[in-house]
PDB file of N, CA and C in Angstrom:
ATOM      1  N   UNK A   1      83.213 182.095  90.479  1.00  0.00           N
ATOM      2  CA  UNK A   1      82.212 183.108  90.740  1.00  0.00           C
ATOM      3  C   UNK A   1      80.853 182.591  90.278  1.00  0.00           C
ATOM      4  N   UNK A   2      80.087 182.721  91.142  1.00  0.00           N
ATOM      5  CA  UNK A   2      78.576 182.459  90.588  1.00  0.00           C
ATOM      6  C   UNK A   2      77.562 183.519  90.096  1.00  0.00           C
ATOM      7  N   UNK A   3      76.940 182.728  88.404  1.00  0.00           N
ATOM      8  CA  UNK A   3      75.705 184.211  88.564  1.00  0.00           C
ATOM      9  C   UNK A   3      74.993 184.498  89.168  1.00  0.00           C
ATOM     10  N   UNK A   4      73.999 185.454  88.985  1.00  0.00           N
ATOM     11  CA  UNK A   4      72.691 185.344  89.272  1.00  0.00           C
ATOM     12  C   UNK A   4      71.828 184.159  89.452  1.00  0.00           C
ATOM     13  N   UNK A   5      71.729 183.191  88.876  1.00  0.00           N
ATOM     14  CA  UNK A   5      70.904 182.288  88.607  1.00  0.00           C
ATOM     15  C   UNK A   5      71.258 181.107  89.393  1.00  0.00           C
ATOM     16  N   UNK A   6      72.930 180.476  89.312  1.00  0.00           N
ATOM     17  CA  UNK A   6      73.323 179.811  90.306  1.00  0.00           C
ATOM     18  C   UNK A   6      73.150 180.288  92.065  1.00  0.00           C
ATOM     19  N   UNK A   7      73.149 181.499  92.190  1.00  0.00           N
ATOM     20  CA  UNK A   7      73.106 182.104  93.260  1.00  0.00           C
ATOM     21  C   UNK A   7      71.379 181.793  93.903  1.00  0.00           C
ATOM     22  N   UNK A   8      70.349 181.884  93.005  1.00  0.00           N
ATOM     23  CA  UNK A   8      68.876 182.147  93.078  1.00  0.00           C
ATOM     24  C   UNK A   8      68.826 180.338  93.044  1.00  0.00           C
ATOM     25  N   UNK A   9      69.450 179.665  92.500  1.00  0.00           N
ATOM     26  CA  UNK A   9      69.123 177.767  92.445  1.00  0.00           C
ATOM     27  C   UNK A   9      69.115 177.859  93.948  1.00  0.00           C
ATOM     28  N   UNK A  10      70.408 178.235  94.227  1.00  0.00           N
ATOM     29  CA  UNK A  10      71.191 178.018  95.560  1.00  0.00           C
ATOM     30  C   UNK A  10      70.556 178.193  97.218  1.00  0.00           C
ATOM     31  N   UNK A  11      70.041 179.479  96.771  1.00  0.00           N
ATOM     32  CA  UNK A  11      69.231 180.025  97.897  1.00  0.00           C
ATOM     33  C   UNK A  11      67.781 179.884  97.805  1.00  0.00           C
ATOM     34  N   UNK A  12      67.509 178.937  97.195  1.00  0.00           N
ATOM     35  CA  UNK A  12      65.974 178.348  96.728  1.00  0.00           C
ATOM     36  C   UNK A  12      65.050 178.083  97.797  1.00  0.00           C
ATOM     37  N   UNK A  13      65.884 176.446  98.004  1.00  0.00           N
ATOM     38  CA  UNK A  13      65.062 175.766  99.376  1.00  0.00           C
ATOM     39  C   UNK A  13      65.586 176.615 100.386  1.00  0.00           C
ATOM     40  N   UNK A  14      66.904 177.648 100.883  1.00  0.00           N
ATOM     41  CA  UNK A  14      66.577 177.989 102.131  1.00  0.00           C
ATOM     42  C   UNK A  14      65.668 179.065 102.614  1.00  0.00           C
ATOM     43  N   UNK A  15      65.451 179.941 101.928  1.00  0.00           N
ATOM     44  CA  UNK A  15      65.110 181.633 102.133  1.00  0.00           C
ATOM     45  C   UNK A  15      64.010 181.290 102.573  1.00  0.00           C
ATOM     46  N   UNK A  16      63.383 182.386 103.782  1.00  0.00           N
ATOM     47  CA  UNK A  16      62.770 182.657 104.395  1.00  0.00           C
ATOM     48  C   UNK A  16      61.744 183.128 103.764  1.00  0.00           C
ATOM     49  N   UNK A  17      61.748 183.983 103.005  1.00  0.00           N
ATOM     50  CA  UNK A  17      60.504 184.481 102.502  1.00  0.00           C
ATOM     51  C   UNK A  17      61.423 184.580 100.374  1.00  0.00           C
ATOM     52  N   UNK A  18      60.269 185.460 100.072  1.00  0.00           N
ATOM     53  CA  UNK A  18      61.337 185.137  98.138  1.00  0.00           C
ATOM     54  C   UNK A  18      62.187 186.341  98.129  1.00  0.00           C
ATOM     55  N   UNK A  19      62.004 187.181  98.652  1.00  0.00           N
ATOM     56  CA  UNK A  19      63.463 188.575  98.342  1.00  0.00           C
ATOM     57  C   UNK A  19      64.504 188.239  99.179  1.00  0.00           C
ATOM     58  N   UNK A  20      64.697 187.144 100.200  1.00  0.00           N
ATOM     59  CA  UNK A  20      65.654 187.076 101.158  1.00  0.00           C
ATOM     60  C   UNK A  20      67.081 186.532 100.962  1.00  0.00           C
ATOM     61  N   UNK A  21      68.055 187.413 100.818  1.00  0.00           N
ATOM     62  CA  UNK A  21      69.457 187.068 100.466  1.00  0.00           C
ATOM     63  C   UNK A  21      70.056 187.570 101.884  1.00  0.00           C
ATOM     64  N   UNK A  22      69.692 187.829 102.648  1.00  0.00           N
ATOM     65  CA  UNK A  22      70.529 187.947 103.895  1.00  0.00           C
ATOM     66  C   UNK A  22      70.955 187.539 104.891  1.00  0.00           C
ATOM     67  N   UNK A  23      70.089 186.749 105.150  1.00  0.00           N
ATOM     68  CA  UNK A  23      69.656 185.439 106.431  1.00  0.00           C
ATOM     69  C   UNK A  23      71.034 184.819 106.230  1.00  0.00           C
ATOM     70  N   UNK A  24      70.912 184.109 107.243  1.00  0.00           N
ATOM     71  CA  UNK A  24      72.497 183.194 108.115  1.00  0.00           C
ATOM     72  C   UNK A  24      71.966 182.017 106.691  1.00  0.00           C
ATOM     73  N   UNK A  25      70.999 181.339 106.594  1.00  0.00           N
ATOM     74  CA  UNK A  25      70.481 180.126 105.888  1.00  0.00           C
ATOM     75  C   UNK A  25      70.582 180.874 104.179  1.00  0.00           C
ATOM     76  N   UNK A  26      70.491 181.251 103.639  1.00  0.00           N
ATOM     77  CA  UNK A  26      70.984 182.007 102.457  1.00  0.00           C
ATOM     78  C   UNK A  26      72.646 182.271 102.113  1.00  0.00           C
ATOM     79  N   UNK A  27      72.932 182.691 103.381  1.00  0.00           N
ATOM     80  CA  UNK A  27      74.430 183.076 103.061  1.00  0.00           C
ATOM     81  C   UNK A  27      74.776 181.951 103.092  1.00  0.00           C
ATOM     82  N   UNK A  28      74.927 180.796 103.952  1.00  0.00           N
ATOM     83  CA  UNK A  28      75.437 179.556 103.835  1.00  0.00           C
ATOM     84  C   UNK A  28      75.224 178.591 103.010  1.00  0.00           C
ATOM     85  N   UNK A  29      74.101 178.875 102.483  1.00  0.00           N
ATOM     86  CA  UNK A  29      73.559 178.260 100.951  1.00  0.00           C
ATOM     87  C   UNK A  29      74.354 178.557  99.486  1.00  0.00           C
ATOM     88  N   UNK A  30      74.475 179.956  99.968  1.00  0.00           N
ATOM     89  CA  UNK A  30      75.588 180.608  98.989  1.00  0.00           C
ATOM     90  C   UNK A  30      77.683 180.703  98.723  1.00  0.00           C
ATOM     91  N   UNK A  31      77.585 179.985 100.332  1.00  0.00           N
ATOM     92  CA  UNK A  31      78.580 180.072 100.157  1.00  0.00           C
ATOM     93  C   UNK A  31      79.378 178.522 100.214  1.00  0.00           C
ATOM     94  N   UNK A  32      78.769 177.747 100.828  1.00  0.00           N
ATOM     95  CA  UNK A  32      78.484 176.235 100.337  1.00  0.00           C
ATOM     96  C   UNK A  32      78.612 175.905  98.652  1.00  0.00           C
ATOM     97  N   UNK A  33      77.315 176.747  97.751  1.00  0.00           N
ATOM     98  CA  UNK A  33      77.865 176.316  96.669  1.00  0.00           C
ATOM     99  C   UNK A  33      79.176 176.829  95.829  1.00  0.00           C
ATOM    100  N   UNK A  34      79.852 177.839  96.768  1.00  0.00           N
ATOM    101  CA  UNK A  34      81.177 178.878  96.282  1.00  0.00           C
ATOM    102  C   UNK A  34      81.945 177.965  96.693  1.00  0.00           C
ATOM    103  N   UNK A  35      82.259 177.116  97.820  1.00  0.00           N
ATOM    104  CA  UNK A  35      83.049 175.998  97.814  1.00  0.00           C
ATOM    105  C   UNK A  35      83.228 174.812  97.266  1.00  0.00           C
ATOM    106  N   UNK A  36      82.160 174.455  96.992  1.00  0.00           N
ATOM    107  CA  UNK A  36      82.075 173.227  96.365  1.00  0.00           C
ATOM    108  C   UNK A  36      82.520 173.475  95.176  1.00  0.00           C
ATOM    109  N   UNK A  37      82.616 174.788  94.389  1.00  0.00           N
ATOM    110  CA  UNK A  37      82.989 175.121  93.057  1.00  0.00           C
ATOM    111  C   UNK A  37      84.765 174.998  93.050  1.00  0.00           C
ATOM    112  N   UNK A  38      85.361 175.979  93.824  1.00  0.00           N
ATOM    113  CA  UNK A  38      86.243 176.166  94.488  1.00  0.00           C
ATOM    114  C   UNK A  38      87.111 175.111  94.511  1.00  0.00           C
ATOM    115  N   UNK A  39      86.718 174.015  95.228  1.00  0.00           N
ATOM    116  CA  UNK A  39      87.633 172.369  95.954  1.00  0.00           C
ATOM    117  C   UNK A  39      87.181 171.997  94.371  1.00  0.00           C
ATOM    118  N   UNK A  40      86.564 172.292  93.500  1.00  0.00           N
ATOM    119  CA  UNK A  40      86.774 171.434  92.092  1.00  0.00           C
ATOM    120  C   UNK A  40      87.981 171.938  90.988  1.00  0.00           C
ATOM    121  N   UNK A  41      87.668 173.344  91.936  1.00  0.00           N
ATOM    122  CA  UNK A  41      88.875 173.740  90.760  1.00  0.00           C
ATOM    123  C   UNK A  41      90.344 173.681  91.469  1.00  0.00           C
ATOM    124  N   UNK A  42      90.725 173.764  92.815  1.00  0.00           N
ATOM    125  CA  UNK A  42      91.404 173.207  93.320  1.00  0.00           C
ATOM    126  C   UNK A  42      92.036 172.127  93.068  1.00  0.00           C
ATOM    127  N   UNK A  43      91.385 170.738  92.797  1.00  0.00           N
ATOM    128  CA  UNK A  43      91.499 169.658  92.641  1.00  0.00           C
ATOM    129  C   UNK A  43      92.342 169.241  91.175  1.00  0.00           C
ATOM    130  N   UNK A  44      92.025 170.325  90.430  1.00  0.00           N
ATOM    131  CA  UNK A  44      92.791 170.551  89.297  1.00  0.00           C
ATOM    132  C   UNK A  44      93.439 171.213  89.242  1.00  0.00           C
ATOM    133  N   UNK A  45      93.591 172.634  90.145  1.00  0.00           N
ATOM    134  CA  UNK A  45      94.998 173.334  89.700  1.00  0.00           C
ATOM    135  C   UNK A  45      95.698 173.027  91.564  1.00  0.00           C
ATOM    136  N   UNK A  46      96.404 172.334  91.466  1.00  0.00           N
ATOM    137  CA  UNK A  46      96.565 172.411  92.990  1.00  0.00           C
ATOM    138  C   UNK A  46      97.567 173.359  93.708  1.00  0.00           C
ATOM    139  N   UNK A  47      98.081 173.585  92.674  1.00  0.00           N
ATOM    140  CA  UNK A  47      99.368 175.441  92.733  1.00  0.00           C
ATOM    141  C   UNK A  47      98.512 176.595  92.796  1.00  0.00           C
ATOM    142  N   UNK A  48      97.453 176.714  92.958  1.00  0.00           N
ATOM    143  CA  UNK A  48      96.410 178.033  93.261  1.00  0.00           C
ATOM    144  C   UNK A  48      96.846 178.013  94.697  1.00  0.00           C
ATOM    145  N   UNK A  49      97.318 178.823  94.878  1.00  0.00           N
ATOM    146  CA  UNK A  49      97.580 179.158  96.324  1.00  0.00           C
ATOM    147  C   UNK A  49      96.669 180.456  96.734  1.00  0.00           C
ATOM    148  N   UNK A  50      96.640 181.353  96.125  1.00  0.00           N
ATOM    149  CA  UNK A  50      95.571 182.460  96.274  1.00  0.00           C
ATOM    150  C   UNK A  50      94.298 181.683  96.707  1.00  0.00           C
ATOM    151  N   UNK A  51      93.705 181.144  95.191  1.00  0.00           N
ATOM    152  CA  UNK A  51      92.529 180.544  95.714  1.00  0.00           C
ATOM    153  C   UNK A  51      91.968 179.789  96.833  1.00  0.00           C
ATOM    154  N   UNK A  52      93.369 179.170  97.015  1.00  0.00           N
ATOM    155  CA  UNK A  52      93.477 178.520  98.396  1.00  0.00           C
ATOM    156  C   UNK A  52      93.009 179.326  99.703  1.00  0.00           C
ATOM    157  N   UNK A  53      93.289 179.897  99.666  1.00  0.00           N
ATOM    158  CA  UNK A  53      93.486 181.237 100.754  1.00  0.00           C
ATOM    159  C   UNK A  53      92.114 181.816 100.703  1.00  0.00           C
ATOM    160  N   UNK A  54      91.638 181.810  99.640  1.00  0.00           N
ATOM    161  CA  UNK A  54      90.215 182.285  99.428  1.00  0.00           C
ATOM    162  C   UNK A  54      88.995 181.245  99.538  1.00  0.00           C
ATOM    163  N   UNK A  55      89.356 179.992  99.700  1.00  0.00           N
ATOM    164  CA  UNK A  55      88.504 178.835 100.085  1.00  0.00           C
ATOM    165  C   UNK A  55      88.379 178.929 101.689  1.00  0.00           C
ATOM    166  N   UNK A  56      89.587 179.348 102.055  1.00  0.00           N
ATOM    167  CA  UNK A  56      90.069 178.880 103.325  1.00  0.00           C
ATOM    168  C   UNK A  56      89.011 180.090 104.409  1.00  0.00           C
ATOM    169  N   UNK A  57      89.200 181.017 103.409  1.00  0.00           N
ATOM    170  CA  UNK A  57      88.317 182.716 104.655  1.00  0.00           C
ATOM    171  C   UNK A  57      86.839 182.350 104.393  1.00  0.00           C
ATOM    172  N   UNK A  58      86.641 181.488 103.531  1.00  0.00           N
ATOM    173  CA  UNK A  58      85.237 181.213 102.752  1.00  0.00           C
ATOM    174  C   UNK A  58      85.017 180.092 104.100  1.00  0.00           C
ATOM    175  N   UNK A  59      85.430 179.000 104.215  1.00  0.00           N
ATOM    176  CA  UNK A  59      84.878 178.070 105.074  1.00  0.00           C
ATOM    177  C   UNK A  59      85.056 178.359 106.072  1.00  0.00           C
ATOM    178  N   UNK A  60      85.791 179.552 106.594  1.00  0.00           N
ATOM    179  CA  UNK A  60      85.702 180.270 108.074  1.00  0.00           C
ATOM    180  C   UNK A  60      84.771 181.068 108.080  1.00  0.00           C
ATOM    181  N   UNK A  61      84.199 181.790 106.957  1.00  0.00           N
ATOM    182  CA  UNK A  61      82.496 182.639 107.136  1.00  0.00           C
ATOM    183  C   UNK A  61      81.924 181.477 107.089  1.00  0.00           C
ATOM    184  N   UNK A  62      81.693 180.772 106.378  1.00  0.00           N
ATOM    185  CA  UNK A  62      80.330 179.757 106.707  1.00  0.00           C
ATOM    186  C   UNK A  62      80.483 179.430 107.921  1.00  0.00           C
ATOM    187  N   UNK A  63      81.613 178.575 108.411  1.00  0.00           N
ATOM    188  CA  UNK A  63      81.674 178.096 109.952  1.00  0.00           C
ATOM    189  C   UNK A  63      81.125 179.242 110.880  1.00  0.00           C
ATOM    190  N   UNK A  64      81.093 180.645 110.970  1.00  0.00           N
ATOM    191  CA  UNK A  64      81.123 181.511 111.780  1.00  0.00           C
ATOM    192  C   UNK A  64      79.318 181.870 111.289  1.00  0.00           C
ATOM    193  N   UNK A  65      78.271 181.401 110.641  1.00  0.00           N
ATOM    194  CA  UNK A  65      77.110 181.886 110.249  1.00  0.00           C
ATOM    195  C   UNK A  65      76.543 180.840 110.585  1.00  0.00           C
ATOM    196  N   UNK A  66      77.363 179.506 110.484  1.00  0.00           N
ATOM    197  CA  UNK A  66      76.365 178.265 111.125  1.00  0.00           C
ATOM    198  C   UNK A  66      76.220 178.487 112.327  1.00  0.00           C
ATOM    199  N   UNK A  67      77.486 178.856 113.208  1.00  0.00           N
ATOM    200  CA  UNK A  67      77.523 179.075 114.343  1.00  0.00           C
ATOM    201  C   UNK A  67      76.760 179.605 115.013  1.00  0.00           C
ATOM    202  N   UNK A  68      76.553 180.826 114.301  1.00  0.00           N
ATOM    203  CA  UNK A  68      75.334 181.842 114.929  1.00  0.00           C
ATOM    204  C   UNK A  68      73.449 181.871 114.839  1.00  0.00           C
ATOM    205  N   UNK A  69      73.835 180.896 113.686  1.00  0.00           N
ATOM    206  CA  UNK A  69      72.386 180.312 113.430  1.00  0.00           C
ATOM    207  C   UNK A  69      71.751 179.063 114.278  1.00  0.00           C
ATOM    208  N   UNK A  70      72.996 178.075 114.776  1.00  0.00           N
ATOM    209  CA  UNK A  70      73.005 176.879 116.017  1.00  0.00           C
ATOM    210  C   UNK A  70      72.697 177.933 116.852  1.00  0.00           C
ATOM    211  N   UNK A  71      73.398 179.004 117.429  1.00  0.00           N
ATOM    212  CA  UNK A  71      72.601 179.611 118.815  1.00  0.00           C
ATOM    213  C   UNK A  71      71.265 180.250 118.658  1.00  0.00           C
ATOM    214  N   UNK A  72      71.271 180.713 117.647  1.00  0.00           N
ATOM    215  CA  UNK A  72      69.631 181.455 117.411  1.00  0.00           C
ATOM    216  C   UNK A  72      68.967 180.640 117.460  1.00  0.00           C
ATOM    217  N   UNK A  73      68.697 179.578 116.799  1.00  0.00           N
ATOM    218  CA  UNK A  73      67.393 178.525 116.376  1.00  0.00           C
ATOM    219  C   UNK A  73      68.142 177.439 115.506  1.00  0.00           C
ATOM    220  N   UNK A  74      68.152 176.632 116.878  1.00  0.00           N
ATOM    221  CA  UNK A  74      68.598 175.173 116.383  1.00  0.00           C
ATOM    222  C   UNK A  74      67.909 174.506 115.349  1.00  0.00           C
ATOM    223  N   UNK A  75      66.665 174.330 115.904  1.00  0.00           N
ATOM    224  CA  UNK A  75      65.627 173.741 114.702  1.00  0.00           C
ATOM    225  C   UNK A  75      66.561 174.161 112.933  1.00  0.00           C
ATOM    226  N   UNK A  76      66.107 175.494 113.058  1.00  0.00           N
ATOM    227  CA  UNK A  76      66.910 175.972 111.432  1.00  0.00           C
ATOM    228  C   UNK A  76      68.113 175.288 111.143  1.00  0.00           C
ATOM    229  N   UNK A  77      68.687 175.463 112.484  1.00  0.00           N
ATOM    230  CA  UNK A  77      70.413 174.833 111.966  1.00  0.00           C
ATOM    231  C   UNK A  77      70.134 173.325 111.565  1.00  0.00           C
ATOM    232  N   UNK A  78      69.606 172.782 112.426  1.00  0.00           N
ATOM    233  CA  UNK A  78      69.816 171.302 111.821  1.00  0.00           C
ATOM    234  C   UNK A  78      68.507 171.075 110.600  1.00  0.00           C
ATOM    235  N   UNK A  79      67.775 171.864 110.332  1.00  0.00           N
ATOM    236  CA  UNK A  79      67.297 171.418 108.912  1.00  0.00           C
ATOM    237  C   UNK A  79      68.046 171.825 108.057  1.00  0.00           C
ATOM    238  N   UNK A  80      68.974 173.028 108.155  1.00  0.00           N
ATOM    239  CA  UNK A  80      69.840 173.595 107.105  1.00  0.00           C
ATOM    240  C   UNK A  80      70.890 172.602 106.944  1.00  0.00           C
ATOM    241  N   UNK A  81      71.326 172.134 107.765  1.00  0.00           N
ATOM    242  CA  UNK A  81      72.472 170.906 107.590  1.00  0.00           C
ATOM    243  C   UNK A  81      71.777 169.731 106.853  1.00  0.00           C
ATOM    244  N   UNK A  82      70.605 169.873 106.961  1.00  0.00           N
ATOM    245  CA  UNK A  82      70.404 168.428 106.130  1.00  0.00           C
ATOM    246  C   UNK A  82      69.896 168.697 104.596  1.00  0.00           C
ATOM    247  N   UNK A  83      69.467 169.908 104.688  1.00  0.00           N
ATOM    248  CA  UNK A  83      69.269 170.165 103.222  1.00  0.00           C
ATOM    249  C   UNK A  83      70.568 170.214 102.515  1.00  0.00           C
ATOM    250  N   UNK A  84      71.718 170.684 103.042  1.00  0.00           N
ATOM    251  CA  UNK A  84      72.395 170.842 102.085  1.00  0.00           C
ATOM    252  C   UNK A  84      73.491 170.217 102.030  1.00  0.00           C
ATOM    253  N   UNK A  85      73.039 168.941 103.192  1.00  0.00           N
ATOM    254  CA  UNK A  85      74.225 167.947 103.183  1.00  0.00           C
ATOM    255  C   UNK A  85      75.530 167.709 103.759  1.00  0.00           C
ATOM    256  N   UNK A  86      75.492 168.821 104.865  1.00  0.00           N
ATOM    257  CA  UNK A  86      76.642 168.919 105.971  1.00  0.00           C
ATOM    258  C   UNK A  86      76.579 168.284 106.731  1.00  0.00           C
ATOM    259  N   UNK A  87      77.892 167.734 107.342  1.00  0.00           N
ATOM    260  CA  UNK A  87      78.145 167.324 108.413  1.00  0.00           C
ATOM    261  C   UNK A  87      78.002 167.560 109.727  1.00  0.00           C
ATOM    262  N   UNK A  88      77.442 167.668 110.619  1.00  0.00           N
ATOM    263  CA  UNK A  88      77.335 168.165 112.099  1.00  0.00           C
ATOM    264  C   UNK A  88      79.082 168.159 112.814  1.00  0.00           C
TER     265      UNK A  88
END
């Protein structure tokens, strides 16, 4: 789980304006760093099967917000992929 503060690092460089936690580029900022947390602790308990399951609905919302952000405005999508280091 992330705080406040990891959450506000997170959504730094993407947000649109400074109150913005809603945007496709925020949520994926946010939920990017919920995985990356996630596959670490994974990596050490590898019998988390719950968590598993909860990584798994996690990288199907991000996949499903990139998605919709590639059809809205490509431009965004592919600077958002490079800020935060995804793969196309």
């Amino acid at each position: 789980m992330l705080s406040k503060r990891q959450k506000a690092n997170a959504m730094k460089d993407v947000q649109r304006h400074d109150s913005d936690t809603g945007s496709p580029e925020s949520q994926v900022a946010i939920l990017t760093r919920r995985i990356n947390e996630l596959s670490t602790h994974l990596r050490k308990n590898a019998k988390d099967f719950h968590s598993r399951r909860g990584l798994l609905q996690m990288v199907a919302n991000r996949r499903k917000h990139l998605k919709y952000l590639e059809r809205k405005d490509r431009k965004a999508y592919e600077a958002l992929l490079k800020k935060l280091g995804l793969k196309k």
